[in-house]
N, C-alpha and C. Protein backbone atom coordinates (compact mmCIF):
# COMPACT_ATOMS: atom_id res chain seq x y z
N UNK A 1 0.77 1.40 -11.10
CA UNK A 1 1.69 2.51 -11.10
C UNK A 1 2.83 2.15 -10.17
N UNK A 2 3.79 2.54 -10.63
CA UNK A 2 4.85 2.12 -9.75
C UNK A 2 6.00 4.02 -9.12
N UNK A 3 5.93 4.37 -8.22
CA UNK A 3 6.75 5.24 -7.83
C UNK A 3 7.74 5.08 -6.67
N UNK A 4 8.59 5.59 -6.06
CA UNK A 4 9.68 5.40 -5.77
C UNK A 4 9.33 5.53 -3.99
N UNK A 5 9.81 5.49 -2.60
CA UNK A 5 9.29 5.86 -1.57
C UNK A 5 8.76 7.02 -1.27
N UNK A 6 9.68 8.32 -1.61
CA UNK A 6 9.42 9.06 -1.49
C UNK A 6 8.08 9.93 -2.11
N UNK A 7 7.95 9.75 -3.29
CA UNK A 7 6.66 9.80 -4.07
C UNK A 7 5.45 8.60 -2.98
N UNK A 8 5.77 7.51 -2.89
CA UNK A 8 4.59 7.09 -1.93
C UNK A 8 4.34 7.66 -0.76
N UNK A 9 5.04 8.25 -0.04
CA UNK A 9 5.10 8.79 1.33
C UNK A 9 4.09 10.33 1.19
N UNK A 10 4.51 11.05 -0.22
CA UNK A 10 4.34 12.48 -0.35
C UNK A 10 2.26 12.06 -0.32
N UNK A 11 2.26 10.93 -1.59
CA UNK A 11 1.01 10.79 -1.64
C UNK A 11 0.18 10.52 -0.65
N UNK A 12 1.03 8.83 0.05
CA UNK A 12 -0.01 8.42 1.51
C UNK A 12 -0.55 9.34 2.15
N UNK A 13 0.56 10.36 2.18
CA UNK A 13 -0.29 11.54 3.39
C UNK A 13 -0.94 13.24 3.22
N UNK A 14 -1.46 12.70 1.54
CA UNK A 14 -2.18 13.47 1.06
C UNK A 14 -3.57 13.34 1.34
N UNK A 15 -4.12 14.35 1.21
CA UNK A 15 -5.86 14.70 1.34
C UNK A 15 -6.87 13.51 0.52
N UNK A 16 -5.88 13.09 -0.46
CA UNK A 16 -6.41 12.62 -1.78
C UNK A 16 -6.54 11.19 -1.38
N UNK A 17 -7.48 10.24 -1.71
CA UNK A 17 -7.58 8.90 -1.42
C UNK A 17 -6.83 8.00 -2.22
N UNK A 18 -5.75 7.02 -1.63
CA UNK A 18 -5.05 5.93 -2.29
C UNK A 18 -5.45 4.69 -2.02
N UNK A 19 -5.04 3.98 -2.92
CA UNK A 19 -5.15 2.34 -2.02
C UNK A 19 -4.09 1.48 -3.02
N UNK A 20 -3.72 0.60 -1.94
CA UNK A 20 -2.35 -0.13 -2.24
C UNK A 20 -2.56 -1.62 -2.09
N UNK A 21 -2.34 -2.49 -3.28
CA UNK A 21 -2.34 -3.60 -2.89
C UNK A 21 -0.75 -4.15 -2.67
N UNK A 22 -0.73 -5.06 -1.52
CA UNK A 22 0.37 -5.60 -0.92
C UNK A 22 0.33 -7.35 -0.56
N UNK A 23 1.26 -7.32 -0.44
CA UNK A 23 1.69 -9.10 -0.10
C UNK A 23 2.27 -9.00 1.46
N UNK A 24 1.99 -9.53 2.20
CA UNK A 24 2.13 -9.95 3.34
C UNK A 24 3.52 -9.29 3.59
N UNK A 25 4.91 -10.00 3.13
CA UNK A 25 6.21 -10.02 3.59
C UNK A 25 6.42 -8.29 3.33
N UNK A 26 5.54 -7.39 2.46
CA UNK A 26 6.00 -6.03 2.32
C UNK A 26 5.43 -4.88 3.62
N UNK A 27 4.20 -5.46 4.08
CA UNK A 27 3.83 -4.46 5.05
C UNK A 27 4.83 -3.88 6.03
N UNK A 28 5.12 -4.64 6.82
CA UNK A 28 6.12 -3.85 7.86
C UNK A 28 6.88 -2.72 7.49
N UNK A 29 7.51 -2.45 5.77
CA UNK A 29 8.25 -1.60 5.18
C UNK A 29 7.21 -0.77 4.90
N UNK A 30 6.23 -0.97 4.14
CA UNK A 30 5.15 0.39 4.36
C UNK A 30 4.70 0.20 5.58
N UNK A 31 4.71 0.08 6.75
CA UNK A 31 4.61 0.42 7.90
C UNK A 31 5.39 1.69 7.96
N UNK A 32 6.57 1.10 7.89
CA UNK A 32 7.49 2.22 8.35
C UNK A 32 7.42 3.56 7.06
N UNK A 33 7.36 3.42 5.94
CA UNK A 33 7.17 4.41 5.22
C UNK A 33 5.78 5.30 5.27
N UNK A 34 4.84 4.74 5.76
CA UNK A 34 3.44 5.52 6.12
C UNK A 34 3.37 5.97 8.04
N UNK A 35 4.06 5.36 8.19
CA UNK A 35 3.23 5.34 9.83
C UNK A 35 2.37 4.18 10.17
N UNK A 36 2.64 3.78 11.37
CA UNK A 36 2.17 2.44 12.09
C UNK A 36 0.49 2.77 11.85
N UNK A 37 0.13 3.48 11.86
CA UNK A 37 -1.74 4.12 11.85
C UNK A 37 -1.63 4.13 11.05
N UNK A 38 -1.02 4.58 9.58
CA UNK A 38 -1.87 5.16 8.19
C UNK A 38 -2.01 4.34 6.70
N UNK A 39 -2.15 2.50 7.50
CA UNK A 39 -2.34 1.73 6.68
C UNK A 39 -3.69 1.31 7.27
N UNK A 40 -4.39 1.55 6.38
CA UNK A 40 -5.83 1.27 6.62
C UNK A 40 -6.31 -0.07 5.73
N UNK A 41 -6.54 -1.37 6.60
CA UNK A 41 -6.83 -2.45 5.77
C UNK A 41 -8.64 -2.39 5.15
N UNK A 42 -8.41 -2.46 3.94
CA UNK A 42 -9.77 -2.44 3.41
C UNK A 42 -10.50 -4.35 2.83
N UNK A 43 -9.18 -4.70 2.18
CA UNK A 43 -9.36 -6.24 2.59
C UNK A 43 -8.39 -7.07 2.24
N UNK A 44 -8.74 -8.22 3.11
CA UNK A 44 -7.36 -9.12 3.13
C UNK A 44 -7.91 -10.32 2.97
N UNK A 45 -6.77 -11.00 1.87
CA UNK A 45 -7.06 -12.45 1.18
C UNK A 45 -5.61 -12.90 0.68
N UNK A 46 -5.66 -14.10 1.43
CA UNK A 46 -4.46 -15.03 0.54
C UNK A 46 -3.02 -14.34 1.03
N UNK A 47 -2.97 -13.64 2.31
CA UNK A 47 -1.66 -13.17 2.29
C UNK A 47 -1.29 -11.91 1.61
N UNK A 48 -2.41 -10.92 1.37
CA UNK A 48 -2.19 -10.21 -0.04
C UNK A 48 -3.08 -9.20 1.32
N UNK A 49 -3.11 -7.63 1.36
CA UNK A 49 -3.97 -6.35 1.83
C UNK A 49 -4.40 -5.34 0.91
N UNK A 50 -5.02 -5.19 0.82
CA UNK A 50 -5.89 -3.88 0.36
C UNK A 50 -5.63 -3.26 1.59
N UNK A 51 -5.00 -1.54 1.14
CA UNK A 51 -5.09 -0.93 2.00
C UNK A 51 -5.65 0.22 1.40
N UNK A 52 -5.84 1.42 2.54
CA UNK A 52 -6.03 2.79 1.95
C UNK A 52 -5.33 3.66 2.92
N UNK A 53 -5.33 4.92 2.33
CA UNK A 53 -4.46 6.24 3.08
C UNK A 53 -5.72 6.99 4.35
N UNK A 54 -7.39 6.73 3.34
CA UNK A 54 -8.02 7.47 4.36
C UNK A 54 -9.11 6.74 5.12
C-alpha cells in the first residue's frame, strides 16, 4: 500500500497495529514523521527494518 505522509503519520499513531518495511537510507525520514520512539524494530536484515507502530 502506498499513502502519502500525512495518511502515514494519522495511521502510525493509531490504536491499530502497522508494520512497515524500510531500507536503511529511509529511516531517519520516518523518524521524523513518527517520532524518534514510535519506530519499533521487529526485524532487521540486509539493510532493510521491519518495523511496527505498537
Amino acid at each position: 500500500m502506498f499513502i502519502d505522509d500525512r495518511d502515514f503519520e494519522r495511521r502510525w499513531q493509531s490504536t491499530a497495529r502497522y508494520y512497515l518495511l524500510a531500507a536503511g537510507p529511509a529511516v531517519p525520514r520516518l523518524e521524523r514523521l513518527a517520532g524518534p520512539n514510535a519506530l519499533r524494530v521487529v526485524a532487521a536484515s540486509g539493510g532493510k527494518f521491519l518495523f511496527t507502530n505498537l
